[in-house]
Protein backbone atom coordinates (compact mmCIF):
# COMPACT_ATOMS: atom_id res chain seq x y z
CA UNK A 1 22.96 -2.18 -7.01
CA UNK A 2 21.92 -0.34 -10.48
CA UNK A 3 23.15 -1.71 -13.69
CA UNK A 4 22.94 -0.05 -16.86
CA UNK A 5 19.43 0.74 -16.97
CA UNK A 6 17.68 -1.08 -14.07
CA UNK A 7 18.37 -0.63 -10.29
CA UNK A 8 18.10 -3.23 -7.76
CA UNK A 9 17.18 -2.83 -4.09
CA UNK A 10 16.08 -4.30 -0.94
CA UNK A 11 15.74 -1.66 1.45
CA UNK A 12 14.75 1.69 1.75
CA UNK A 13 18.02 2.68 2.49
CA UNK A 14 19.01 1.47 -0.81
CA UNK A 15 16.82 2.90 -2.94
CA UNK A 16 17.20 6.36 -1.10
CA UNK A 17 21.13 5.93 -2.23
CA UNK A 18 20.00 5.11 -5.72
CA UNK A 19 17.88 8.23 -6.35
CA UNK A 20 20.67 10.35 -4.54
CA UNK A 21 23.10 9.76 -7.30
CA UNK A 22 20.54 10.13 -10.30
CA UNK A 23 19.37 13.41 -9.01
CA UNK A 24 20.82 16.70 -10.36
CA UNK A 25 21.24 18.72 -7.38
CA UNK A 26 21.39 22.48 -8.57
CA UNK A 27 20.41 25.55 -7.42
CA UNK A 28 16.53 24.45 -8.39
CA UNK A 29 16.49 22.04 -6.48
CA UNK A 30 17.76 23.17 -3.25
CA UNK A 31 15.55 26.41 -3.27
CA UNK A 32 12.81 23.36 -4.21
CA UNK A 33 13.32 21.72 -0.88
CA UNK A 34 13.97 25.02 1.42
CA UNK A 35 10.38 25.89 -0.01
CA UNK A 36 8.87 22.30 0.78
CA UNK A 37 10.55 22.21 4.13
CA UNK A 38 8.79 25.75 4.96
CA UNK A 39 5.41 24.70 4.05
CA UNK A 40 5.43 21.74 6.01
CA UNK A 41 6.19 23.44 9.29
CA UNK A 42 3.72 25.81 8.43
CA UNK A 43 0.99 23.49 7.45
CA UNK A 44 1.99 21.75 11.01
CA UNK A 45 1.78 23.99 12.70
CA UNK A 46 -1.46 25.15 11.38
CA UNK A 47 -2.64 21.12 12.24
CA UNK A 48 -1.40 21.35 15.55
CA UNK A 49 -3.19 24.99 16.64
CA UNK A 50 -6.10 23.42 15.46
CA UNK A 51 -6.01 20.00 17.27
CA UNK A 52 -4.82 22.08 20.55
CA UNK A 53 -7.83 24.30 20.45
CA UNK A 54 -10.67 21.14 19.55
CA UNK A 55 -9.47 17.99 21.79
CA UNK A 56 -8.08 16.93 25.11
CA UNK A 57 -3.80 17.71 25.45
CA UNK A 58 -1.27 15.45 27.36
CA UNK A 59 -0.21 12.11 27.39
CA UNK A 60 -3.18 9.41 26.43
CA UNK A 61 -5.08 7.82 29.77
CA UNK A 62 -5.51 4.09 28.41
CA UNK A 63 -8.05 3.78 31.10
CA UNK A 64 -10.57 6.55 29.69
CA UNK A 65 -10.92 4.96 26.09
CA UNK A 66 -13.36 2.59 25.58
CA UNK A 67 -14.06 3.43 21.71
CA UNK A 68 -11.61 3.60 19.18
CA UNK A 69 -12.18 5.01 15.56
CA UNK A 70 -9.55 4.12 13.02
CA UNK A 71 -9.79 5.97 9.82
CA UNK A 72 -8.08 5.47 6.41
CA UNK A 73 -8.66 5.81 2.57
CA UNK A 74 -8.05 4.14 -0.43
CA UNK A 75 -9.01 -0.20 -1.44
CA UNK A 76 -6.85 -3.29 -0.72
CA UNK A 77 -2.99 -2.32 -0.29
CA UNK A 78 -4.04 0.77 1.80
CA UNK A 79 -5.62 -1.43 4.61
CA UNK A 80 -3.03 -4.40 4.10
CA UNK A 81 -0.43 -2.18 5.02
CA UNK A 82 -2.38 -1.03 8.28
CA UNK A 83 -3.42 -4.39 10.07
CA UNK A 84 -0.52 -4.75 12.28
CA UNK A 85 -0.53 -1.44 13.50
CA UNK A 86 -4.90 -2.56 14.19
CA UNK A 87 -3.70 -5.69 15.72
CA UNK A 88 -1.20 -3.85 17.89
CA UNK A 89 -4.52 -0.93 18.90
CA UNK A 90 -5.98 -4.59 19.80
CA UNK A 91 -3.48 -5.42 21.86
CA UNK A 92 -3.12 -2.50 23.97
CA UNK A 93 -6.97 -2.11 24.36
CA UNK A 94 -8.19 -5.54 24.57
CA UNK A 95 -11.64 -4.57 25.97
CA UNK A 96 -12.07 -1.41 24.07
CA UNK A 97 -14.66 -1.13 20.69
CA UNK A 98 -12.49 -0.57 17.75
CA UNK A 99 -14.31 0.39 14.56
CA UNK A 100 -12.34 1.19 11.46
CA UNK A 101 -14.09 3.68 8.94
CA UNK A 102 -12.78 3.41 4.93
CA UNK A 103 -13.22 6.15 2.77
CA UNK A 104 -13.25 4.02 -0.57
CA UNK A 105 -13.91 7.50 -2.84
CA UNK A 106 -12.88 6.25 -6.48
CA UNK A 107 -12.29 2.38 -5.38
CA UNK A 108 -13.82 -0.99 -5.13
CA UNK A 109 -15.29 -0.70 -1.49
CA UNK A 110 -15.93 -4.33 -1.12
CA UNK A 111 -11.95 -5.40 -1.34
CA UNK A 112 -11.64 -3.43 1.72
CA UNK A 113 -14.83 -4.76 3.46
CA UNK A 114 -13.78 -8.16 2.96
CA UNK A 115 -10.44 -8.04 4.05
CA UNK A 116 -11.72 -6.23 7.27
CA UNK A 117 -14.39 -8.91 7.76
CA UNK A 118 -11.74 -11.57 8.33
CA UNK A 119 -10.06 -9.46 10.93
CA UNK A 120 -12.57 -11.08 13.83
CA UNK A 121 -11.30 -8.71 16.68
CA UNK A 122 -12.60 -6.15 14.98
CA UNK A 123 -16.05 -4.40 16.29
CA UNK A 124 -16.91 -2.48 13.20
CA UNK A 125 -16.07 -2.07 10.20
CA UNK A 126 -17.83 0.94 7.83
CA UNK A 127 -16.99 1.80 4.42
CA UNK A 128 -17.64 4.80 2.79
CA UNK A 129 -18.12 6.07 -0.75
CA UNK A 130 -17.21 9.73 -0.61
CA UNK A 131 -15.39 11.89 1.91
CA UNK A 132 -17.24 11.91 5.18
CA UNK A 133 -17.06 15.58 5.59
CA UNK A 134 -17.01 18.50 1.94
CA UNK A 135 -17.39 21.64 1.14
CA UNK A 136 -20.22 23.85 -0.16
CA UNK A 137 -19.03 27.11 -1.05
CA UNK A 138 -17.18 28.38 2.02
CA UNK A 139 -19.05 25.95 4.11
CA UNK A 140 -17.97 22.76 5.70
CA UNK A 141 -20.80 19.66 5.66
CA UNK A 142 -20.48 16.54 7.30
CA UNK A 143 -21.78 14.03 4.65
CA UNK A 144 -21.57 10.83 7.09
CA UNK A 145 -24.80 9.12 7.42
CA UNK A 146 -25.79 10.57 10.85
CA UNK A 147 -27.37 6.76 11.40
CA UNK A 148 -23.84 5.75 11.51
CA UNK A 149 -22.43 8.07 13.92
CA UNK A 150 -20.60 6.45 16.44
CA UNK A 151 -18.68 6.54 20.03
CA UNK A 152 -15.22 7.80 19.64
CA UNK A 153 -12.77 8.50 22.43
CA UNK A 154 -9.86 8.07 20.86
CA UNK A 155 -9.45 8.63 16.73
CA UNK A 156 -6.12 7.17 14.85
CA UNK A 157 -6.25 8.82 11.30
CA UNK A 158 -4.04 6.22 9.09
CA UNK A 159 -5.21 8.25 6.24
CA UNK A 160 -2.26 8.53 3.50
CA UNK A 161 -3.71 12.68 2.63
CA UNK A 162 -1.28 13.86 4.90
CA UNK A 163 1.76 12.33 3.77
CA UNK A 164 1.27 13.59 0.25
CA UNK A 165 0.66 17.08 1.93
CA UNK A 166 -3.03 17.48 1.20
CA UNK A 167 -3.73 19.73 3.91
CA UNK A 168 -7.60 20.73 2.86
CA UNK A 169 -8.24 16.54 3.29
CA UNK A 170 -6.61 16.50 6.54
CA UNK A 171 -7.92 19.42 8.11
CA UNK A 172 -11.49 17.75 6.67
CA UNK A 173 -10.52 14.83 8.64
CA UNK A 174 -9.87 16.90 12.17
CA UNK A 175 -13.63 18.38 11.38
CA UNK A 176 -15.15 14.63 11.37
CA UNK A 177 -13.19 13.14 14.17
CA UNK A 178 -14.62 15.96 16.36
CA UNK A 179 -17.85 15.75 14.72
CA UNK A 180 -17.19 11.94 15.90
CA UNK A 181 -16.91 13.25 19.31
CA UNK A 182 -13.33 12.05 19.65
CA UNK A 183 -12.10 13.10 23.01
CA UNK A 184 -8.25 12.22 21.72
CA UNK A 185 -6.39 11.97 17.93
CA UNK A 186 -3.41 10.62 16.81
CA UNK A 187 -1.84 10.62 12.91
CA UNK A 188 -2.40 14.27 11.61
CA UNK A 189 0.60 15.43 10.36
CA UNK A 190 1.69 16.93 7.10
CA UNK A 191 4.79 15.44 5.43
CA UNK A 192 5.11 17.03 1.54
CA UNK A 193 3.23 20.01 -0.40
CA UNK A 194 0.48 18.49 -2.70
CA UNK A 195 -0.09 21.05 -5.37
CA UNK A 196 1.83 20.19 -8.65
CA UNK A 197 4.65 21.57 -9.61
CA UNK A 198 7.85 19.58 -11.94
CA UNK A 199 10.55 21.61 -9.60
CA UNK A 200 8.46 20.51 -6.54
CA UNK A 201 7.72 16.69 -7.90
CA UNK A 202 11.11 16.76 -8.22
CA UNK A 203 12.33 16.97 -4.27
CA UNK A 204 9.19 15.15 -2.82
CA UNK A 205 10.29 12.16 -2.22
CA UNK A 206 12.56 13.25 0.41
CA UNK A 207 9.16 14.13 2.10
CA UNK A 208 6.66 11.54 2.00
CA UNK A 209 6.75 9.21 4.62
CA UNK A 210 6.70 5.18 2.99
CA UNK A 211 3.09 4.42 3.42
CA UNK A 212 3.48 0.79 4.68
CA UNK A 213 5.91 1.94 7.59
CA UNK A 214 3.83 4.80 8.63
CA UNK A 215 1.06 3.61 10.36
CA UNK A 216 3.37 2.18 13.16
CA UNK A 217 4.60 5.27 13.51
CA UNK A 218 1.50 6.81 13.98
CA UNK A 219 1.28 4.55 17.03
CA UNK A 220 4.46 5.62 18.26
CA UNK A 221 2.82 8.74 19.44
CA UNK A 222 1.20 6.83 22.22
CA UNK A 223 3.84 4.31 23.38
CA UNK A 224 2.49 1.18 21.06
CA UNK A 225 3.68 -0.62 18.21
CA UNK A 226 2.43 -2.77 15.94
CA UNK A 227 2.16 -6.52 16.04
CA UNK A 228 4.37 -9.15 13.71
CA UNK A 229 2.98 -8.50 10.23
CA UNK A 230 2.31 -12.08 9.31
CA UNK A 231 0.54 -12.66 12.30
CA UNK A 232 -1.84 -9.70 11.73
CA UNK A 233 -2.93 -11.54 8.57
CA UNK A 234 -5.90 -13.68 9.50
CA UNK A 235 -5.54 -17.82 8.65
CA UNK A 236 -8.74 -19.92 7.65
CA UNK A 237 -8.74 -23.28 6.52
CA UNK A 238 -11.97 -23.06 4.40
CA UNK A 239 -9.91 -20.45 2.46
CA UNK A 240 -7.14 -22.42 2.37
CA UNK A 241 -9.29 -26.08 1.08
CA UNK A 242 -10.88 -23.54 -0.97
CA UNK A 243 -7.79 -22.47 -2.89
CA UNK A 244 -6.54 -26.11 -2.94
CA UNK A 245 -9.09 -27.05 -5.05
CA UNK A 246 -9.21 -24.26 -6.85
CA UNK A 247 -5.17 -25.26 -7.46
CA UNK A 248 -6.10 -28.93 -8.15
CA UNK A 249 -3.98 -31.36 -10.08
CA UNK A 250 -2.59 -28.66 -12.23
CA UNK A 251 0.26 -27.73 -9.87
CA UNK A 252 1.57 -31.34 -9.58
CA UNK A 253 3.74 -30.65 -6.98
CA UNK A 254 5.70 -27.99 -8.65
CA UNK A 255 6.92 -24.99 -7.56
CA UNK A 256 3.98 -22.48 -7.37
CA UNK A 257 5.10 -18.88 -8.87
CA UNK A 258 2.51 -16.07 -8.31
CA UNK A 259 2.24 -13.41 -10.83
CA UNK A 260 0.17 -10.29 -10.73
CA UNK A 261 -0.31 -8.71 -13.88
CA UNK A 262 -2.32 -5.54 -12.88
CA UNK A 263 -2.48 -2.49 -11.30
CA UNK A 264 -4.90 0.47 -9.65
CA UNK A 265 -3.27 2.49 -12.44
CA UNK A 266 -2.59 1.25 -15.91
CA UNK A 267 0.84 3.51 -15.59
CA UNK A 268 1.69 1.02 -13.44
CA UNK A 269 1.63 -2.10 -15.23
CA UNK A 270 4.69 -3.95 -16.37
CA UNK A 271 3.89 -4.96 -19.99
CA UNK A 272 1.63 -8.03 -20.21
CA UNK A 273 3.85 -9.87 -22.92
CA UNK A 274 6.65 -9.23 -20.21
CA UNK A 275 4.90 -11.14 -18.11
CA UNK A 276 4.34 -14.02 -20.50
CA UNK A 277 8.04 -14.32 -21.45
CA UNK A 278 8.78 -14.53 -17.69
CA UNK A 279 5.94 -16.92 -17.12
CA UNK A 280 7.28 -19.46 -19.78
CA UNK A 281 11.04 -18.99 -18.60
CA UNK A 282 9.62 -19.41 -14.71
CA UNK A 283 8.29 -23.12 -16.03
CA UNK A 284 11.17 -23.72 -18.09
CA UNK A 285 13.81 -23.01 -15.00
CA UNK A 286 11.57 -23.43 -12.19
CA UNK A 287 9.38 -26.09 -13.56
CA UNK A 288 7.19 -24.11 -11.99
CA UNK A 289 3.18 -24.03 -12.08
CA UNK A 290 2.35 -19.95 -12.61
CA UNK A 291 -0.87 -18.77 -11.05
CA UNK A 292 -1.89 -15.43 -12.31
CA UNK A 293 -4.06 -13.22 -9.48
CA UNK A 294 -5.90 -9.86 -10.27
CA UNK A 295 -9.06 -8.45 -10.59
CA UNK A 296 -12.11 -10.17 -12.64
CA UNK A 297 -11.51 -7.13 -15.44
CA UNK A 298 -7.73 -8.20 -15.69
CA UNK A 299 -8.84 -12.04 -16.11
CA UNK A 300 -8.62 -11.48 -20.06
CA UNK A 301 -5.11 -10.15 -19.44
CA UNK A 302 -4.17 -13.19 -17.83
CA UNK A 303 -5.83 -15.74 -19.88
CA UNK A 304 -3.60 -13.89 -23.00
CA UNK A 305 -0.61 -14.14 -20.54
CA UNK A 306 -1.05 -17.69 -20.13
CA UNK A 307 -1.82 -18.64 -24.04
CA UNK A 308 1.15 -16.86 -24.89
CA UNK A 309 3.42 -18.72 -22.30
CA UNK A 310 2.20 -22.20 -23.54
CA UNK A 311 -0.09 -22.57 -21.18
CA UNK A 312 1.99 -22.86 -18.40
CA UNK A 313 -0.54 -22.37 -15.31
CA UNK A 314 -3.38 -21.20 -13.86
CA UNK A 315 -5.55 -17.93 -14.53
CA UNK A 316 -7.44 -17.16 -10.77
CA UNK A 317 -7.45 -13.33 -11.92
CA UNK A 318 -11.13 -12.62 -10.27
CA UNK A 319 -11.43 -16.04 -8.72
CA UNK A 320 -10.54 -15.62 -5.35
CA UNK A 321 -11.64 -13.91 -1.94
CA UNK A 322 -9.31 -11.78 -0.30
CA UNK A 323 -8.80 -14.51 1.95
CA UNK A 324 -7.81 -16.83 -0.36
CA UNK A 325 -5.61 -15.05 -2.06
CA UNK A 326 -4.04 -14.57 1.68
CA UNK A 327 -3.64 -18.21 1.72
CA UNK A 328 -2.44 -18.95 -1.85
CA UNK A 329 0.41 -16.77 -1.20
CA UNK A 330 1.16 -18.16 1.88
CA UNK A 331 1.43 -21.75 -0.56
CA UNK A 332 3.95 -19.42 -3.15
CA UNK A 333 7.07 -19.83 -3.77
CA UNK A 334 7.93 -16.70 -4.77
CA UNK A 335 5.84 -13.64 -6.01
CA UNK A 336 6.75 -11.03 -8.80
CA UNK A 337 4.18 -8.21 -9.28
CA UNK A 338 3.36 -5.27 -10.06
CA UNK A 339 3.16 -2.23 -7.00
CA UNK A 340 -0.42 -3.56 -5.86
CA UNK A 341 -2.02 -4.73 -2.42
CA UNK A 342 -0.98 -8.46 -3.68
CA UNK A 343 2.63 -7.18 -3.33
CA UNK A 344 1.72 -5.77 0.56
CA UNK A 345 0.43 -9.10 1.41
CA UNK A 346 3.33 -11.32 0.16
CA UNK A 347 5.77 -9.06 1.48
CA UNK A 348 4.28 -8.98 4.52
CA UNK A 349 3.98 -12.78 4.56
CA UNK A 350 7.83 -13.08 3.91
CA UNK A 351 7.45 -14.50 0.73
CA UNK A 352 10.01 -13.48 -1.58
CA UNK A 353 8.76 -11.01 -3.54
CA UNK A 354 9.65 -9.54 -7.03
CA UNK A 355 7.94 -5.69 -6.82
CA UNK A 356 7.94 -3.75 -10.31
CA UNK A 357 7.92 -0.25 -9.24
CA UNK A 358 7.38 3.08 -11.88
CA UNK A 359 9.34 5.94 -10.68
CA UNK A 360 6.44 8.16 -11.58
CA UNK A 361 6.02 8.40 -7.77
CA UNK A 362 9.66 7.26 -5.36
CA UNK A 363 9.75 3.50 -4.78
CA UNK A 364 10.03 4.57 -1.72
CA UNK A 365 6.66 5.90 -1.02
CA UNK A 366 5.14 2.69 -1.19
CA UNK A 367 8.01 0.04 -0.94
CA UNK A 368 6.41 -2.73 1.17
CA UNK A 369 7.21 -4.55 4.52
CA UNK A 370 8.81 -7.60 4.65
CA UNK A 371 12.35 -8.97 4.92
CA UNK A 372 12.60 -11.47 1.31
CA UNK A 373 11.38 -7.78 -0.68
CA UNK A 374 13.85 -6.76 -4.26
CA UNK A 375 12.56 -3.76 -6.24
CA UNK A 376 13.44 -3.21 -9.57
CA UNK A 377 13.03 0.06 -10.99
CA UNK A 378 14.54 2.53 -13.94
CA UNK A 379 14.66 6.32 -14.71
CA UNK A 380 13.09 8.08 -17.41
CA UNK A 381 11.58 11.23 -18.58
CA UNK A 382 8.16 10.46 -16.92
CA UNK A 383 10.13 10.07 -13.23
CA UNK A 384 8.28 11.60 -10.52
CA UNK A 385 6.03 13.36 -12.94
CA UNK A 386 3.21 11.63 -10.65
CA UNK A 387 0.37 11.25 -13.18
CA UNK A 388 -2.13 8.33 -12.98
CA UNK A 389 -3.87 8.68 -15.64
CA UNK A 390 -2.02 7.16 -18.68
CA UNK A 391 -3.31 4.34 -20.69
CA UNK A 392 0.13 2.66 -21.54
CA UNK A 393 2.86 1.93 -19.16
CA UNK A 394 5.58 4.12 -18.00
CA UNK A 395 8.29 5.14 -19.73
CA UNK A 396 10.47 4.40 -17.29
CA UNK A 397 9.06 0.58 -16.83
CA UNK A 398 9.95 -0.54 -20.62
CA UNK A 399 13.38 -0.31 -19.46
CA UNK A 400 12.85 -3.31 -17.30
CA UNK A 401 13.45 -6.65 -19.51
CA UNK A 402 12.44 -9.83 -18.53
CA UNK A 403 16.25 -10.77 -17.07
CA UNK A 404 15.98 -8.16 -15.17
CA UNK A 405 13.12 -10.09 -13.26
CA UNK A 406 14.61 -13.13 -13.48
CA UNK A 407 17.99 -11.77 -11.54
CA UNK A 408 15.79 -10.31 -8.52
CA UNK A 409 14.32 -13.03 -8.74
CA UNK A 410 17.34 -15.16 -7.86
CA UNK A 411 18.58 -12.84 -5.17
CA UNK A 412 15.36 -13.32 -3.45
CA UNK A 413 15.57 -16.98 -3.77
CA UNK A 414 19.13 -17.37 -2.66
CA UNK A 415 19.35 -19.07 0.67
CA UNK A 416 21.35 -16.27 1.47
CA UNK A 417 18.84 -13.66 1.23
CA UNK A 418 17.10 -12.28 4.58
């Protein structure tokens, strides 16, 4: 539903409907999306020339692959979003080696590593800090530590290039998994045009695949599917004592209300004395105990979060593993956030979730998983302008008041809500 200034949604579909009736559909924008739709056939078919003339063709013998390289980019939310689609590789291959490869260019490799590490089933796990294979001049390099090269029968790419229409990156990618030896690839495809353009940025939503959802369908184009997505998140009762104590007497049996102030971009984030004012009206309605989560460089954030609330919680903002952030969401009541991988996981834990979403990029590019999920989101001059680089939030997120949270709050908490 969309009130004045803020929309409401809990579904793709949804949101899809919502941006249908704000968009101005002229003349512009139709010749717009006749010259996106062009490009991506042609960059396809491009792709597909290319894979037809370097790997094997036909259907997939299960039989024949006995090493599996997974490959994806990005920190924390882009591999949350891809471990049931893993689990379900797992599944299919039981006895095969899976290794997954992380191109971590520009983030925090070691959220990604230690996620991964908790996944036991998996063989290998590698992360990288730059693309595996560049460009000097007019020639292509491979800049993979050789030491590291590894079997590879089959190669899934869950890389998110595509989908935004990079087609240099993914055509890079086809170059390593054959320099990988890959006998068999799945997940190149091109889904948008990448280069910049407002007329463009305008229709490219209607493109881009939503990241969380695409992975399985990467694995559709061998007959599997991914498992349940709170399975694929790993348990672990250390994590889970750990947490506890972390948690102490402080929650006194209250309600515990997650919070997560931050973001990868600072575009992104919902304004921090927002999130105060909700945190004191979440102990004043909820009599809840807030726990704020980040990153240890958005602990200050939180501690001025907290102050200004009355001191209402707990400030774990660069306090916890992966994993026990896993499990101290599984203890949540309810989580509101900003777009980050701490939304992916509670969303995928079917916790109701409260995601803050810019329109700088489509909610639905990265609206997550998960069946107890309400995004609230507004229009403004900066929509779909898709810059990260501001150092204030969006316009388009000041819109958002702290009733607005509250309300999707309540729909997510209604016993009604599925």
């Amino acid at each position: 539903m969309t009130g004045a200034k803020v929309c409401f949604a809990r579904t793709l579909d949804e949101i899809r409907a919502i941006e249908a009736k704000h968009e101005a559909r002229g003349l512009q924008y139709r010749i717009a999306r006749l010259l996106v739709g062009a490009w991506v056939i042609a960059a396809n078919g491009a792709v597909t020339v290319l894979k037809l003339c370097l790997f094997r063709r036909g259907s997939l013998p299960r039989r024949q692959v006995h090493d599996i390289v997974t490959y994806t980019a990005g920190t924390l939310g882009d591999n949350v979003i891809t471990l049931s689609s893993l689990a379900g590789l797992r599944r299919a291959f039981p006895n095969a080696t899976i290794t997954v490869i992380v191109n971590a260019t520009g983030y925090d490799p070691e959220l990604s590593r230690k996620l991964l590490q908790e996944m036991h089933w998996l063989d290998r796990i590698v992360v990288v800090r730059d693309d595996p294979v560049g460009r000097k001049g007019l020639r292509i390099v491979v800049t993979y530590p050789v030491a590291e090269r590894i079997p590879c029968d089959l190669f899934v790419n869950f890389s998110r290039f595509g989908n935004t229409g990079w087609l240099g990156a993914v055509v890079r990618e086809i170059i390593f998994a054959k320099w990988l030896g890959a006998k068999w690839t799945i997940g190149f495809c091109i889904n948008a045009y990448n280069r910049p353009a407002a007329a463009i940025n305008r229709v490219k939503h209607h493109f881009v695949r939503n990241e969380p959802r695409r992975a399985a369908e990467v694995l559709r184009e061998i007959g599997l599917t991914p498992v349940n997505c709170a399975q694929a998140l790993p348990r672990s009762a250390m994590a889970l004592a750990a947490i506890s104590a972390k948690l102490g007497s402080a929650a006194g049996g209250r309600p515990l209300f997650v919070i997560n102030p931050g973001a990868k971009f600072k575009m992104k984030c919902w304004p921090a004395e927002r999130f105060a004012a909700l945190a004191a009206r979440l102990r004043r309605e909820y009599a809840a105990c807030v726990v704020v989560t980040g990153t240890a460089s958005e602990r200050s954030v939180g501690d001025e979060i907290l102050r200004c609330a009355g001191d209402v919680g707990i400030n774990l903002a660069g306090q916890t593993s992966v994993q026990e952030l896993i499990e101290l969401l599984r203890l949540c009541t309810a989580c509101i956030t900003n777009d980050t991988g701490t939304m992916h996981i509670a969303a995928e834990l079917d916790k109701p979730t409260v995601a803050i979403f810019t329109t700088r990029v489509s909610p639905t590019h990265w609206f997550p998983k998960g069946k107890k999920v309400i995004a609230l989101f507004s229009f403004g001059n900066d929509s779909y302008s898709y810059k990260n680089d501001g150092d204030a939030p969006c316009e388009c997120l000041m819109k958002i008041e702290v009733e607005d949270v509250i309300n999707g709050l309540q729909q997510v908490l209604s016993p009604h809500s599925s």
